[in-house]
PDB file of N, CA and C in Angstrom:
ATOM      1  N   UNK A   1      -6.592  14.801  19.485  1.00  0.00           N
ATOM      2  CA  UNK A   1      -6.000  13.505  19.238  1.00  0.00           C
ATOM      3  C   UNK A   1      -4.556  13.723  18.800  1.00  0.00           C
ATOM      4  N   UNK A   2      -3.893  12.757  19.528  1.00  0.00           N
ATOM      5  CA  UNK A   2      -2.335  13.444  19.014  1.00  0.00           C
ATOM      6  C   UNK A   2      -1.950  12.727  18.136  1.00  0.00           C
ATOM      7  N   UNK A   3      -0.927  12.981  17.027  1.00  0.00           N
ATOM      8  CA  UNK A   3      -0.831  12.716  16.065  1.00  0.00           C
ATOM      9  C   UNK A   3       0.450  11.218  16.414  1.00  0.00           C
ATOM     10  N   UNK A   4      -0.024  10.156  16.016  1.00  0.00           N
ATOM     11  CA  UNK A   4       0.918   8.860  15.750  1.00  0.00           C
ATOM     12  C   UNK A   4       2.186   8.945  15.145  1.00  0.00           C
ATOM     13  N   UNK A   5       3.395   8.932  16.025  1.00  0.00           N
ATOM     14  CA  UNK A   5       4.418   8.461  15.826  1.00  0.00           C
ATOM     15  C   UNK A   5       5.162   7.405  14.683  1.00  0.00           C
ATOM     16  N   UNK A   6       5.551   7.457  13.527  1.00  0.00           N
ATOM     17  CA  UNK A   6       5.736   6.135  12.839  1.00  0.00           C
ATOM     18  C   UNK A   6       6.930   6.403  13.127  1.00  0.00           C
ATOM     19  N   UNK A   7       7.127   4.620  12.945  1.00  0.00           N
ATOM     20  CA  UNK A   7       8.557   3.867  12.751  1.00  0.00           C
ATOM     21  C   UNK A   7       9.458   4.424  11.323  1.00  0.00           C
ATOM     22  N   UNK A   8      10.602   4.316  11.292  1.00  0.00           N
ATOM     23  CA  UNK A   8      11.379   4.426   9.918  1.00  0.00           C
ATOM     24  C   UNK A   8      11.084   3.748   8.878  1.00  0.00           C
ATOM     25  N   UNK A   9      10.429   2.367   9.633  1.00  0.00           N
ATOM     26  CA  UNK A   9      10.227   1.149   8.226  1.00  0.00           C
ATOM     27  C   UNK A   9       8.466   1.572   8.092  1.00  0.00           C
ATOM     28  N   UNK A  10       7.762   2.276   8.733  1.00  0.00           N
ATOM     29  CA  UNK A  10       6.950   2.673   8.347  1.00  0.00           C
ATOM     30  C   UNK A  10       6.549   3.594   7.633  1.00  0.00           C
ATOM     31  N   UNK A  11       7.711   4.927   7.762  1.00  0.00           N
ATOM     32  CA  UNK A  11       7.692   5.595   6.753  1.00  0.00           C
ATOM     33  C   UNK A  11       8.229   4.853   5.306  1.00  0.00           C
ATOM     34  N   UNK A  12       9.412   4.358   5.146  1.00  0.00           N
ATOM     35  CA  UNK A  12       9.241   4.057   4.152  1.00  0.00           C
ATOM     36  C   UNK A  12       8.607   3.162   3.402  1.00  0.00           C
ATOM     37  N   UNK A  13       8.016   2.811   3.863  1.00  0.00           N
ATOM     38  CA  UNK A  13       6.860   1.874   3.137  1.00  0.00           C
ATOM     39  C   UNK A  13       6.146   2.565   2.847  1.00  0.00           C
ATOM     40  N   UNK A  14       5.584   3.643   3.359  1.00  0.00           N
ATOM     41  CA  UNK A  14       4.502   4.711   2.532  1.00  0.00           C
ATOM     42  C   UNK A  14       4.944   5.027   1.535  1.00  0.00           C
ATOM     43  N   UNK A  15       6.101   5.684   1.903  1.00  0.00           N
ATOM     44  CA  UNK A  15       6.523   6.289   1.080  1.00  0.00           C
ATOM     45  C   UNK A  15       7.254   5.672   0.073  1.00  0.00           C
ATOM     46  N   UNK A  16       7.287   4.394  -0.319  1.00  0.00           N
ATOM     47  CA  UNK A  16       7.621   3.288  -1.774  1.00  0.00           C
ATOM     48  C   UNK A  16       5.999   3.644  -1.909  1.00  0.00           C
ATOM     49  N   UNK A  17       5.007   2.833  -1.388  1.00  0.00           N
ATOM     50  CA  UNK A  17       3.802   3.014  -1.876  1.00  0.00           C
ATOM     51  C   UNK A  17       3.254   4.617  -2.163  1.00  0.00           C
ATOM     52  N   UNK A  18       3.802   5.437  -2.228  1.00  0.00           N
ATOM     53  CA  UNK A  18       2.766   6.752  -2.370  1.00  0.00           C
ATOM     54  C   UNK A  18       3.704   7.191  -3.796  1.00  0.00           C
ATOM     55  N   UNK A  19       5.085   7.143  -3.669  1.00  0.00           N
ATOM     56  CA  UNK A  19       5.548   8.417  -4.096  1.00  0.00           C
ATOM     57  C   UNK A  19       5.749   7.389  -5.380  1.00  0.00           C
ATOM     58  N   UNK A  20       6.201   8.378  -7.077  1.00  0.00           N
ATOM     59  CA  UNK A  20       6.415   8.287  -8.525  1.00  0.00           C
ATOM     60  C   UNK A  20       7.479   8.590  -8.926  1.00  0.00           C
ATOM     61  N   UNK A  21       8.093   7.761  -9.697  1.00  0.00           N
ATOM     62  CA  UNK A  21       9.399   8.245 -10.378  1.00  0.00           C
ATOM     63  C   UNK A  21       8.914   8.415 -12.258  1.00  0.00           C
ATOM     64  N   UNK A  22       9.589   9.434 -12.818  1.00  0.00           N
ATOM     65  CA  UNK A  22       9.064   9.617 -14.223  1.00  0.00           C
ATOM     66  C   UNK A  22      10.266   8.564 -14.743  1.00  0.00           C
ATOM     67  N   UNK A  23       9.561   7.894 -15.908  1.00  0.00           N
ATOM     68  CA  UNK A  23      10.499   7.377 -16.251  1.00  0.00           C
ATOM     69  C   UNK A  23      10.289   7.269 -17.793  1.00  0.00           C
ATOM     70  N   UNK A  24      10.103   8.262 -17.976  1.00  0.00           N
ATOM     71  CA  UNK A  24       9.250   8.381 -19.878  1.00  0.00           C
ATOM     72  C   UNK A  24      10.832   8.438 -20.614  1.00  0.00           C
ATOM     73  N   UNK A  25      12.031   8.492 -19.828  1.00  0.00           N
ATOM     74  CA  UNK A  25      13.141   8.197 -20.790  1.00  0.00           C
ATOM     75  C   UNK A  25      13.719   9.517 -20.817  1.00  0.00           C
ATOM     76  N   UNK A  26      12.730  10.530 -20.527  1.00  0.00           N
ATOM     77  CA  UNK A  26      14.109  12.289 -20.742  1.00  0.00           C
ATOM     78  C   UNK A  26      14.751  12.686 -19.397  1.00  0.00           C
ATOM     79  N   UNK A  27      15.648  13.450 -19.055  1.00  0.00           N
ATOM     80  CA  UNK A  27      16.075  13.665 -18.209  1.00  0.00           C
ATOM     81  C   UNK A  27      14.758  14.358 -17.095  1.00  0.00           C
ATOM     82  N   UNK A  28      15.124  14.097 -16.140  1.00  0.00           N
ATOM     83  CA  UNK A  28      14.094  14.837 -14.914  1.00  0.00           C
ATOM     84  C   UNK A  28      14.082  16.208 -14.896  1.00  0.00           C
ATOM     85  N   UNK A  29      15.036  16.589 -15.233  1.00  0.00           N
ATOM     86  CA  UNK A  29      15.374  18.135 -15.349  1.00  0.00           C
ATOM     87  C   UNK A  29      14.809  18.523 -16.009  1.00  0.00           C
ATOM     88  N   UNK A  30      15.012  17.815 -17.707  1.00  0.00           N
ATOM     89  CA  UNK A  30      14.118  18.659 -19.240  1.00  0.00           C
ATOM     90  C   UNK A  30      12.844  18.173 -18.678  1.00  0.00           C
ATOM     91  N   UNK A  31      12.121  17.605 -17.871  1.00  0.00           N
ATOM     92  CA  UNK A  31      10.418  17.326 -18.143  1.00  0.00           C
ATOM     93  C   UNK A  31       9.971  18.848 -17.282  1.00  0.00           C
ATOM     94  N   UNK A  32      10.815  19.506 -16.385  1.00  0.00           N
ATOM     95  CA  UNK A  32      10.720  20.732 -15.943  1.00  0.00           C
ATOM     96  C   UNK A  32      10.170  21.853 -16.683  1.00  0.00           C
ATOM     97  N   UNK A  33      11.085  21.448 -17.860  1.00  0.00           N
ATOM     98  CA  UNK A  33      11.152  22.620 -18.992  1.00  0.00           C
ATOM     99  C   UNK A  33       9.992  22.330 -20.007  1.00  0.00           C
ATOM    100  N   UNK A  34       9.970  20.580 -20.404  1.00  0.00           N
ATOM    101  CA  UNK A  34       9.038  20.280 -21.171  1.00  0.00           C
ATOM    102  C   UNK A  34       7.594  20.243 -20.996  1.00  0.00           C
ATOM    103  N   UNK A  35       7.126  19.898 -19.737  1.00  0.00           N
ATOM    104  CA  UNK A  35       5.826  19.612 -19.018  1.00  0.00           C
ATOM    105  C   UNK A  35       4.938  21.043 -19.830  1.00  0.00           C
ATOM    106  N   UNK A  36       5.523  21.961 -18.955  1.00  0.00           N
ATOM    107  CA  UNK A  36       4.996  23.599 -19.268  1.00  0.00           C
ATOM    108  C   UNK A  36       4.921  24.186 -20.853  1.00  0.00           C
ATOM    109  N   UNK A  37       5.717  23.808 -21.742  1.00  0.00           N
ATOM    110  CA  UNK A  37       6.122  23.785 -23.252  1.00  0.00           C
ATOM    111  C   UNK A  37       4.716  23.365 -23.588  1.00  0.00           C
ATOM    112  N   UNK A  38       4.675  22.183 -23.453  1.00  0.00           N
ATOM    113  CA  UNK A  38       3.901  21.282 -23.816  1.00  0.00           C
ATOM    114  C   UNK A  38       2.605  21.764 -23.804  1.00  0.00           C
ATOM    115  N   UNK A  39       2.371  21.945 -22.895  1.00  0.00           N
ATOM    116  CA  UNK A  39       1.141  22.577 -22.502  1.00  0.00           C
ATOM    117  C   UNK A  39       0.966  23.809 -23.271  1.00  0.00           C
ATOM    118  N   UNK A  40       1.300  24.490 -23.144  1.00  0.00           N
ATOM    119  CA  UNK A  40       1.651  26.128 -24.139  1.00  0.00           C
ATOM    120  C   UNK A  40       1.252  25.856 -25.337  1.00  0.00           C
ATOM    121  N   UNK A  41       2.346  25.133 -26.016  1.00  0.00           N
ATOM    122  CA  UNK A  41       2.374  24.617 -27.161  1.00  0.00           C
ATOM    123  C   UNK A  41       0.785  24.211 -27.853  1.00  0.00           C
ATOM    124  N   UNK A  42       0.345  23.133 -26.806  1.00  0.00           N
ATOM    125  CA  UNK A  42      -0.845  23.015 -26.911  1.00  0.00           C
ATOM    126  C   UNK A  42      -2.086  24.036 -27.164  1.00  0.00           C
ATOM    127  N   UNK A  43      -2.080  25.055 -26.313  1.00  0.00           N
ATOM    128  CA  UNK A  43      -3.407  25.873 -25.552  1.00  0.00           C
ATOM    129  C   UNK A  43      -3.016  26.626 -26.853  1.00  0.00           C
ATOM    130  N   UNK A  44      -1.689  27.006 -27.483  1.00  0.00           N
ATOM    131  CA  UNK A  44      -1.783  27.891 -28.626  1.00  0.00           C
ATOM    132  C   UNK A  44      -2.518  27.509 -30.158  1.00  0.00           C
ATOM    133  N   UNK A  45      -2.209  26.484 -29.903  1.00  0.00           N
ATOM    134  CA  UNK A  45      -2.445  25.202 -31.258  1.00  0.00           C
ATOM    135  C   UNK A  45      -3.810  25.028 -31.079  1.00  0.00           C
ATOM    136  N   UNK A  46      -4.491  24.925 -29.868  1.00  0.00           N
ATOM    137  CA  UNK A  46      -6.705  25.455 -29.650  1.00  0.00           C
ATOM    138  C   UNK A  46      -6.434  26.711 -30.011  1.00  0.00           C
ATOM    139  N   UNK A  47      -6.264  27.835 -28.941  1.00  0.00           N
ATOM    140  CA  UNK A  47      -6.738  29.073 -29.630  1.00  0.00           C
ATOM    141  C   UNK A  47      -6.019  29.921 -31.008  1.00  0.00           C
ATOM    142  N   UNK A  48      -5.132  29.128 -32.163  1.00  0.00           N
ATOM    143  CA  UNK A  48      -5.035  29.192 -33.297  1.00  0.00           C
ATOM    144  C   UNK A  48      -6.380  28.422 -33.831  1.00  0.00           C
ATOM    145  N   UNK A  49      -7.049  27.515 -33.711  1.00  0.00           N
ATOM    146  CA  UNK A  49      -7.881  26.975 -34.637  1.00  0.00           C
ATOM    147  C   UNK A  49      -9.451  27.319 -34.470  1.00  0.00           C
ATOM    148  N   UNK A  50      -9.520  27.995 -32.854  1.00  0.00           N
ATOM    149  CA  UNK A  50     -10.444  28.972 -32.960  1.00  0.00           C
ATOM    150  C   UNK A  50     -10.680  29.834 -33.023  1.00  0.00           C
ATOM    151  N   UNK A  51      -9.610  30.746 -33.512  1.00  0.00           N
ATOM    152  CA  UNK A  51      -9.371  31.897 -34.345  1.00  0.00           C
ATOM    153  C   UNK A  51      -9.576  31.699 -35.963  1.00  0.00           C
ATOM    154  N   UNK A  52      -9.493  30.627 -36.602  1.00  0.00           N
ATOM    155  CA  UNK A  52      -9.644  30.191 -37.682  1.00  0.00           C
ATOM    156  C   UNK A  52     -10.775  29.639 -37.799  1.00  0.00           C
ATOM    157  N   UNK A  53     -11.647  29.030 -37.016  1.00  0.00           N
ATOM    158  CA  UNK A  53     -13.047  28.586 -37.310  1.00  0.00           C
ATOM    159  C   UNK A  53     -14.289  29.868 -37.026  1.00  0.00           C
ATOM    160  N   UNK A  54     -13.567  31.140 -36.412  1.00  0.00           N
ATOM    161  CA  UNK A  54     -14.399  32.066 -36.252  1.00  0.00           C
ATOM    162  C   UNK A  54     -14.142  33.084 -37.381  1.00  0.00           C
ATOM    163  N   UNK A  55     -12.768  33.076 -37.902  1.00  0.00           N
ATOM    164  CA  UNK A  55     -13.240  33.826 -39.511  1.00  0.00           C
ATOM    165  C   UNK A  55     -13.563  33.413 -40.333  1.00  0.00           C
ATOM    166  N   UNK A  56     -13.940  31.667 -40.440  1.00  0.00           N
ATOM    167  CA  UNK A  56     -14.702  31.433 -41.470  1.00  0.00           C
ATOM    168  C   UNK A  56     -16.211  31.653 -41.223  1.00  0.00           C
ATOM    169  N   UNK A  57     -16.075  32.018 -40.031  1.00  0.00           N
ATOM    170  CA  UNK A  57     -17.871  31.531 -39.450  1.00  0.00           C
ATOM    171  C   UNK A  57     -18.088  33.149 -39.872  1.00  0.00           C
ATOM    172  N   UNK A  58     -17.182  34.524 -39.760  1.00  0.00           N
ATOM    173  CA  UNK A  58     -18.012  35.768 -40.235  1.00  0.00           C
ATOM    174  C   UNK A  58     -17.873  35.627 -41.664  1.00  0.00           C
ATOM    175  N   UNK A  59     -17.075  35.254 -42.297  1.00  0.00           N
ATOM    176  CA  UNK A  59     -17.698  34.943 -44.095  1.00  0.00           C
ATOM    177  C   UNK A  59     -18.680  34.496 -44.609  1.00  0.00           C
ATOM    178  N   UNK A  60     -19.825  33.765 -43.783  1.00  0.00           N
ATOM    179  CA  UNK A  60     -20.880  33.138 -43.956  1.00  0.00           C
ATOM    180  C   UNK A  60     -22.008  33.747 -43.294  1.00  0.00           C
ATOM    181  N   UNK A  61     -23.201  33.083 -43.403  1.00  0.00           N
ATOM    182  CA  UNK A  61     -24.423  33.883 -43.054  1.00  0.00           C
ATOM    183  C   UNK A  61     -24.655  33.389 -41.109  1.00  0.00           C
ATOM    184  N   UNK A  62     -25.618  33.838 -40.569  1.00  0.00           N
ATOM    185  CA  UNK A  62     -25.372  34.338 -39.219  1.00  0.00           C
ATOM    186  C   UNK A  62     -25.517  32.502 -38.460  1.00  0.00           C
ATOM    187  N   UNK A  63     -26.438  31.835 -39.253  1.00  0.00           N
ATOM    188  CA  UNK A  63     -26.033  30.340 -38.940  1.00  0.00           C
ATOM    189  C   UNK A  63     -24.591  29.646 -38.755  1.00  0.00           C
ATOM    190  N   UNK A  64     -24.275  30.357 -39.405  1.00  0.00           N
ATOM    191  CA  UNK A  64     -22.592  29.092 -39.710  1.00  0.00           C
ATOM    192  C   UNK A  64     -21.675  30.131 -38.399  1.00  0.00           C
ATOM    193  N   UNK A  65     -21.800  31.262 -38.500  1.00  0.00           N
ATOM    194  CA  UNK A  65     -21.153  32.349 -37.593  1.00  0.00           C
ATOM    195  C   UNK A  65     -21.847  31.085 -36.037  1.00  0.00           C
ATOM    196  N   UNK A  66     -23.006  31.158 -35.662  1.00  0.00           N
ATOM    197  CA  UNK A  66     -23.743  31.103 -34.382  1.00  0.00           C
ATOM    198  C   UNK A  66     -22.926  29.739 -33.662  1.00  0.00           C
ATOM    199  N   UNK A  67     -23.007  28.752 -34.983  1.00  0.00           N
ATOM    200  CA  UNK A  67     -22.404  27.362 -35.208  1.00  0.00           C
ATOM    201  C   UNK A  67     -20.761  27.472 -34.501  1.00  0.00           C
ATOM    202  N   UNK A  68     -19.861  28.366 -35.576  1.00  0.00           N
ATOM    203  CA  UNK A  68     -18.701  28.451 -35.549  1.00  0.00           C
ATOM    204  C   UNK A  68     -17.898  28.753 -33.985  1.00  0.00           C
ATOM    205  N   UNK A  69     -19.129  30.004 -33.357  1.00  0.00           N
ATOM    206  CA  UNK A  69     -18.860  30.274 -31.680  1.00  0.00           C
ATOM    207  C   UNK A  69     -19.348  29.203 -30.671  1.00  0.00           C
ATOM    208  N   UNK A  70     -20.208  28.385 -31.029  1.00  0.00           N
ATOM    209  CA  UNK A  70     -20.979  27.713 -30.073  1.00  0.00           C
ATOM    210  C   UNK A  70     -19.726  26.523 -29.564  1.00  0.00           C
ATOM    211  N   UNK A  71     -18.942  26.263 -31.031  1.00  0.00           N
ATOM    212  CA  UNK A  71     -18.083  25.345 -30.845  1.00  0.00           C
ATOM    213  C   UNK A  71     -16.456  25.065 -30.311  1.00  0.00           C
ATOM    214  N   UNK A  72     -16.868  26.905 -30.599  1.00  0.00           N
ATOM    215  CA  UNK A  72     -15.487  27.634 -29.884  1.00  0.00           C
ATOM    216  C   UNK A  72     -15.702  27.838 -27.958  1.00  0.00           C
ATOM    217  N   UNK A  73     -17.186  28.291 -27.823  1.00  0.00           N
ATOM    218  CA  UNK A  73     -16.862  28.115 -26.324  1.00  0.00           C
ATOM    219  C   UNK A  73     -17.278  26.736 -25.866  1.00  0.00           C
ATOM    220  N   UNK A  74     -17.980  25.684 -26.517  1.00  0.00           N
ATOM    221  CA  UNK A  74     -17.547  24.275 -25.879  1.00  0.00           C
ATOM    222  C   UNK A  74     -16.460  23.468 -26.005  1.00  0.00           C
ATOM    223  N   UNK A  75     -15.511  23.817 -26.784  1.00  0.00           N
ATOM    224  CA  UNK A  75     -14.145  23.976 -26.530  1.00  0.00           C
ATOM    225  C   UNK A  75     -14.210  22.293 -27.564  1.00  0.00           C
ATOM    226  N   UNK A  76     -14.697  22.793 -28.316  1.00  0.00           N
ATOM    227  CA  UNK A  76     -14.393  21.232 -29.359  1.00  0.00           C
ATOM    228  C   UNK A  76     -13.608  20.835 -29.950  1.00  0.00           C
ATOM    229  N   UNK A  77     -12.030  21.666 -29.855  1.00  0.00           N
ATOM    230  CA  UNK A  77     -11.125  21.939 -30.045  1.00  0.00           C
ATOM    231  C   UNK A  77     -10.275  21.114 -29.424  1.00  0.00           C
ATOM    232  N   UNK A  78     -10.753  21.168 -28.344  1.00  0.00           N
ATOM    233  CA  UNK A  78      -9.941  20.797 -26.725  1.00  0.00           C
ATOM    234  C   UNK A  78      -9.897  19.620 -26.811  1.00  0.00           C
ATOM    235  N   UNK A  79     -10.762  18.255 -27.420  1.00  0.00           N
ATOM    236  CA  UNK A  79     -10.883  16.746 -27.564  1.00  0.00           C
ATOM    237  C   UNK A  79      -9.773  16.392 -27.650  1.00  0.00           C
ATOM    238  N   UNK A  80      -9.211  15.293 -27.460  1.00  0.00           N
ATOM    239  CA  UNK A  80      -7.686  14.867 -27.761  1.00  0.00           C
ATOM    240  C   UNK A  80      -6.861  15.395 -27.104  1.00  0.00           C
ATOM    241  N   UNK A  81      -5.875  16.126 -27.960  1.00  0.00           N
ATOM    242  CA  UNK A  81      -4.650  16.724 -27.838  1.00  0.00           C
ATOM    243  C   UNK A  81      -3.347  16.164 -26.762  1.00  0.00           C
ATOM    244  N   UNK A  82      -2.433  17.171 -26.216  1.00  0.00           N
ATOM    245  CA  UNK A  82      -1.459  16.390 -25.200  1.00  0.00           C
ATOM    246  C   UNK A  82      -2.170  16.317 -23.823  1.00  0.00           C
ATOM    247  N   UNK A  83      -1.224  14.933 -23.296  1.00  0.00           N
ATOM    248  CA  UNK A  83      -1.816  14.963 -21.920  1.00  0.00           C
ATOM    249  C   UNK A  83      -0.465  14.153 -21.357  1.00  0.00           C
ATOM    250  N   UNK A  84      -0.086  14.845 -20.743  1.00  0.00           N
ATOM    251  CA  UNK A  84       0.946  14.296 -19.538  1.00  0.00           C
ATOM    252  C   UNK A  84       0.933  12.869 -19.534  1.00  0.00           C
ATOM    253  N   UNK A  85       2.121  12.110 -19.501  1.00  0.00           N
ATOM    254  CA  UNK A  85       2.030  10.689 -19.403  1.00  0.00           C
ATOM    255  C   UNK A  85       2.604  10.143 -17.694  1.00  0.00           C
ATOM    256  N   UNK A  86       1.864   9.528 -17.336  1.00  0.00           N
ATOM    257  CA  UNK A  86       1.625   9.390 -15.813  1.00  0.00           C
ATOM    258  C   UNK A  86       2.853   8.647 -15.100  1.00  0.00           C
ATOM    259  N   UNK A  87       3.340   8.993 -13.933  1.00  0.00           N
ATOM    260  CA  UNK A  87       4.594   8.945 -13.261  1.00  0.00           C
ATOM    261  C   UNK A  87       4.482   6.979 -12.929  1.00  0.00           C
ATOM    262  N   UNK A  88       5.632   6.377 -13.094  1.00  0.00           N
ATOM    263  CA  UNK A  88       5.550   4.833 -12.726  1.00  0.00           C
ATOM    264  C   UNK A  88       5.729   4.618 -10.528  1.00  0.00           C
ATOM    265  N   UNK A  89       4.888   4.459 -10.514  1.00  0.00           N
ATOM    266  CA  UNK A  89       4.872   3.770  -9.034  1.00  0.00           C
ATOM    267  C   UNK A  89       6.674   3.489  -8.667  1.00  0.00           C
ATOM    268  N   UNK A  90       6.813   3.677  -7.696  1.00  0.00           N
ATOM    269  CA  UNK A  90       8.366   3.841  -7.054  1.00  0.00           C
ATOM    270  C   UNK A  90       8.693   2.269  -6.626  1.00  0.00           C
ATOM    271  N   UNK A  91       7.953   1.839  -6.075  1.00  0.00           N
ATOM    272  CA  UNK A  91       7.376   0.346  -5.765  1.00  0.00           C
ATOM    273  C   UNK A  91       8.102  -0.756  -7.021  1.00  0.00           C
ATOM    274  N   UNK A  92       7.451  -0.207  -8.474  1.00  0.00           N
ATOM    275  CA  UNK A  92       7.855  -1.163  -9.492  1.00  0.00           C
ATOM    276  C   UNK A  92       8.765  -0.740  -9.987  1.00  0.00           C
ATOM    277  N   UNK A  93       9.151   0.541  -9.921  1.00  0.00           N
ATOM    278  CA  UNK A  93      10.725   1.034 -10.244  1.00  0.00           C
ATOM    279  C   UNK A  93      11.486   0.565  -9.404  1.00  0.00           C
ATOM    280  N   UNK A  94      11.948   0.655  -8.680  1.00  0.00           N
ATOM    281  CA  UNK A  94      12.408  -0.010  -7.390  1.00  0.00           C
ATOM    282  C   UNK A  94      12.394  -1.970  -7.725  1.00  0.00           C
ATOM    283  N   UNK A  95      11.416  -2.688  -8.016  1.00  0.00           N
ATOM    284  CA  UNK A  95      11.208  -3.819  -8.574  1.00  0.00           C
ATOM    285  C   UNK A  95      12.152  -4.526  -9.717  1.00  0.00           C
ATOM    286  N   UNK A  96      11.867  -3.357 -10.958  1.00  0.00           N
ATOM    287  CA  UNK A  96      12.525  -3.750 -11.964  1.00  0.00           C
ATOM    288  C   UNK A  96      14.122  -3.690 -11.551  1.00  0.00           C
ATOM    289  N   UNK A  97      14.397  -2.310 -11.167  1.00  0.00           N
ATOM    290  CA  UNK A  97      16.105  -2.312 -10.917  1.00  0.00           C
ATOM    291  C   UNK A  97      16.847  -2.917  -9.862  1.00  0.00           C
ATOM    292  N   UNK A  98      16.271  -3.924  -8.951  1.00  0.00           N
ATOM    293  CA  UNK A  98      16.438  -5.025  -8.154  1.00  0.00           C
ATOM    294  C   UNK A  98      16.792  -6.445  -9.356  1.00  0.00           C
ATOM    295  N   UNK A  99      15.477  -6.272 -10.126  1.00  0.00           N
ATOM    296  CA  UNK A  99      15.770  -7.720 -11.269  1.00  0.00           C
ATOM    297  C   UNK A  99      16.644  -7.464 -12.531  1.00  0.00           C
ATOM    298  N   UNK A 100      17.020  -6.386 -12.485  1.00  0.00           N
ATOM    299  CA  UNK A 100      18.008  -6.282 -13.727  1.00  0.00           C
ATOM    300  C   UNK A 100      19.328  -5.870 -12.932  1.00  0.00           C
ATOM    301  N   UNK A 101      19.317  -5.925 -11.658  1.00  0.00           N
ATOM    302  CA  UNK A 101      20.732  -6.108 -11.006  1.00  0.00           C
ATOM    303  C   UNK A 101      21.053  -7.380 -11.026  1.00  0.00           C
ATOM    304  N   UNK A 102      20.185  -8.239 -10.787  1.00  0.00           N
ATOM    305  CA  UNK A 102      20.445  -9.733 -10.521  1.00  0.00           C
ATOM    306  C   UNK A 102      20.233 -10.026 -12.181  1.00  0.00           C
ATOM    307  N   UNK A 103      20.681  -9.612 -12.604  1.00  0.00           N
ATOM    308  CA  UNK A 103      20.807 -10.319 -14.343  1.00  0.00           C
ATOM    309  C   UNK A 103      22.043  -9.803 -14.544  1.00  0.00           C
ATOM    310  N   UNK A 104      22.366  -8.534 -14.104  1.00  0.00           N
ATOM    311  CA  UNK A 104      24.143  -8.249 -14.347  1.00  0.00           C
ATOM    312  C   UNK A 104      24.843  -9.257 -13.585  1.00  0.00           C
ATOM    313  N   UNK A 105      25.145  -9.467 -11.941  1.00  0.00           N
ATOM    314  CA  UNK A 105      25.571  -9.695 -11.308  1.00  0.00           C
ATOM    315  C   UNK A 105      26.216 -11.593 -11.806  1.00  0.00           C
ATOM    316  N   UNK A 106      27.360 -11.744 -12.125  1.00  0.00           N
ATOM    317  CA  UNK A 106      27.387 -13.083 -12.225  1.00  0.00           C
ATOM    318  C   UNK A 106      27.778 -13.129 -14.020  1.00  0.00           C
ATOM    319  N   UNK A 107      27.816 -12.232 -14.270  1.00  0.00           N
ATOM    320  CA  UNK A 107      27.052 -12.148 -16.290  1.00  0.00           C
ATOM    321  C   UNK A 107      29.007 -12.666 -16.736  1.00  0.00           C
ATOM    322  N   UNK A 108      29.789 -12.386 -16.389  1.00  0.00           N
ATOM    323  CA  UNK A 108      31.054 -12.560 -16.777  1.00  0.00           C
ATOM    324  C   UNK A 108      31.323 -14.264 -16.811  1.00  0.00           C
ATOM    325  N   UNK A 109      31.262 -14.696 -15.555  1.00  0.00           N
ATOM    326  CA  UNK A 109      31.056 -16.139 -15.201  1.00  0.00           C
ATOM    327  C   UNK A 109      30.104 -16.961 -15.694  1.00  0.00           C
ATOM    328  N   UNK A 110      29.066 -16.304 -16.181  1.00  0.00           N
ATOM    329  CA  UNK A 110      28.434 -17.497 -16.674  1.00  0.00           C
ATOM    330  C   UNK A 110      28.068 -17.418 -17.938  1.00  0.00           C
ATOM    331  N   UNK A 111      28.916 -16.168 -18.622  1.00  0.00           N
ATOM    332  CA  UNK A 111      29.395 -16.237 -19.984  1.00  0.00           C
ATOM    333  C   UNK A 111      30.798 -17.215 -20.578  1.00  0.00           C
ATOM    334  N   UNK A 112      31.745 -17.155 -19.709  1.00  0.00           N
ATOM    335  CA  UNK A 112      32.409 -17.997 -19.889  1.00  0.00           C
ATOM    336  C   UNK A 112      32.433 -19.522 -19.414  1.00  0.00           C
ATOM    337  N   UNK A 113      31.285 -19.581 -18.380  1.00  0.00           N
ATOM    338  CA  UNK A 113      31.020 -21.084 -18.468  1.00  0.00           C
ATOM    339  C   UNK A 113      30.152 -21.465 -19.813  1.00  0.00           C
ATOM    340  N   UNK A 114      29.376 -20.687 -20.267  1.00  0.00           N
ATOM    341  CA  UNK A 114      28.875 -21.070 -21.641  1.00  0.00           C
ATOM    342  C   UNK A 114      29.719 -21.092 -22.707  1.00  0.00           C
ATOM    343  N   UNK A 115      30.677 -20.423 -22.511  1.00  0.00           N
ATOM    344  CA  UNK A 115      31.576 -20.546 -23.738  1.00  0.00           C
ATOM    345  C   UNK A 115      33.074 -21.553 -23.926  1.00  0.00           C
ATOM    346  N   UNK A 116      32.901 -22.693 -22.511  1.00  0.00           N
ATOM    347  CA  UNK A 116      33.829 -23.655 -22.447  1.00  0.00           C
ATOM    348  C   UNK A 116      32.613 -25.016 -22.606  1.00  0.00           C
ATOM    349  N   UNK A 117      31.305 -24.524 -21.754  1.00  0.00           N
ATOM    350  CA  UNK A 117      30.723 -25.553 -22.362  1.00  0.00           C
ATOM    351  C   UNK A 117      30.228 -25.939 -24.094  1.00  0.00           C
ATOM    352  N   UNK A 118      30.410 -24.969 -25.171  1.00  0.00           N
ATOM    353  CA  UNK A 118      29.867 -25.250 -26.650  1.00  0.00           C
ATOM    354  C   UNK A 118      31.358 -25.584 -27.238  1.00  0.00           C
ATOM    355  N   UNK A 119      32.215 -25.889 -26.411  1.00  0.00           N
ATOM    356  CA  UNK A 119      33.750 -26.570 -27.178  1.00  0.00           C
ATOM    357  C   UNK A 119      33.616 -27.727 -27.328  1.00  0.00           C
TER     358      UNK A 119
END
């Protein structure tokens, strides 16, 4: 089956609908640097606290030890913590900076018609 030809306005329409722009506010560049940090940061901050729940668990008798590992390899640690905050649809990015163009556009003129009309 040979593969379908699209139009230009067909690609981009997918491609508004498919593709994400980050828009969490830091540069695109630092989320490069930060994404991976983050994560690190994280996985160290679990295996610091199950390093710490397993020397309290050999100070104690073989219950609290059995307890202390069981919870270390179901990773109970792991609950919560960071999680990537999810890319905004290109679609509504694209949306918003269409409607906050049309809120600049005009802003001079119809500041000074407001300000001859309160005389």
């Amino acid at each position: 089956m040979p593969k379908r030809t699209r139009t230009p306005q067909d690609k981009k329409s997918l491609s508004i609908s498919r593709d994400c722009r980050n828009t969490f506010g830091e540069n695109q560049k630092a989320a490069r640097k930060a994404i991976p940090l983050r994560k690190a940061l994280e996985n160290r901050r679990i295996r610091r606290k199950d390093d710490r729940t397993l020397v309290r668990g050999l100070g104690e008798d073989d219950a609290a030890l059995d307890l202390a590992e069981s919870s270390v390899r179901s990773r109970v640690h792991r609950i919560g913590g960071w999680k990537k905050a999810a890319d905004e649809a290109l679609g509504a990015v694209i949306e918003r900076s269409l409607k906050a163009r049309g809120l600049r556009v005009g802003r001079k003129i119809r500041a000074r018609f407001e300000y001859k009309n309160e005389r």
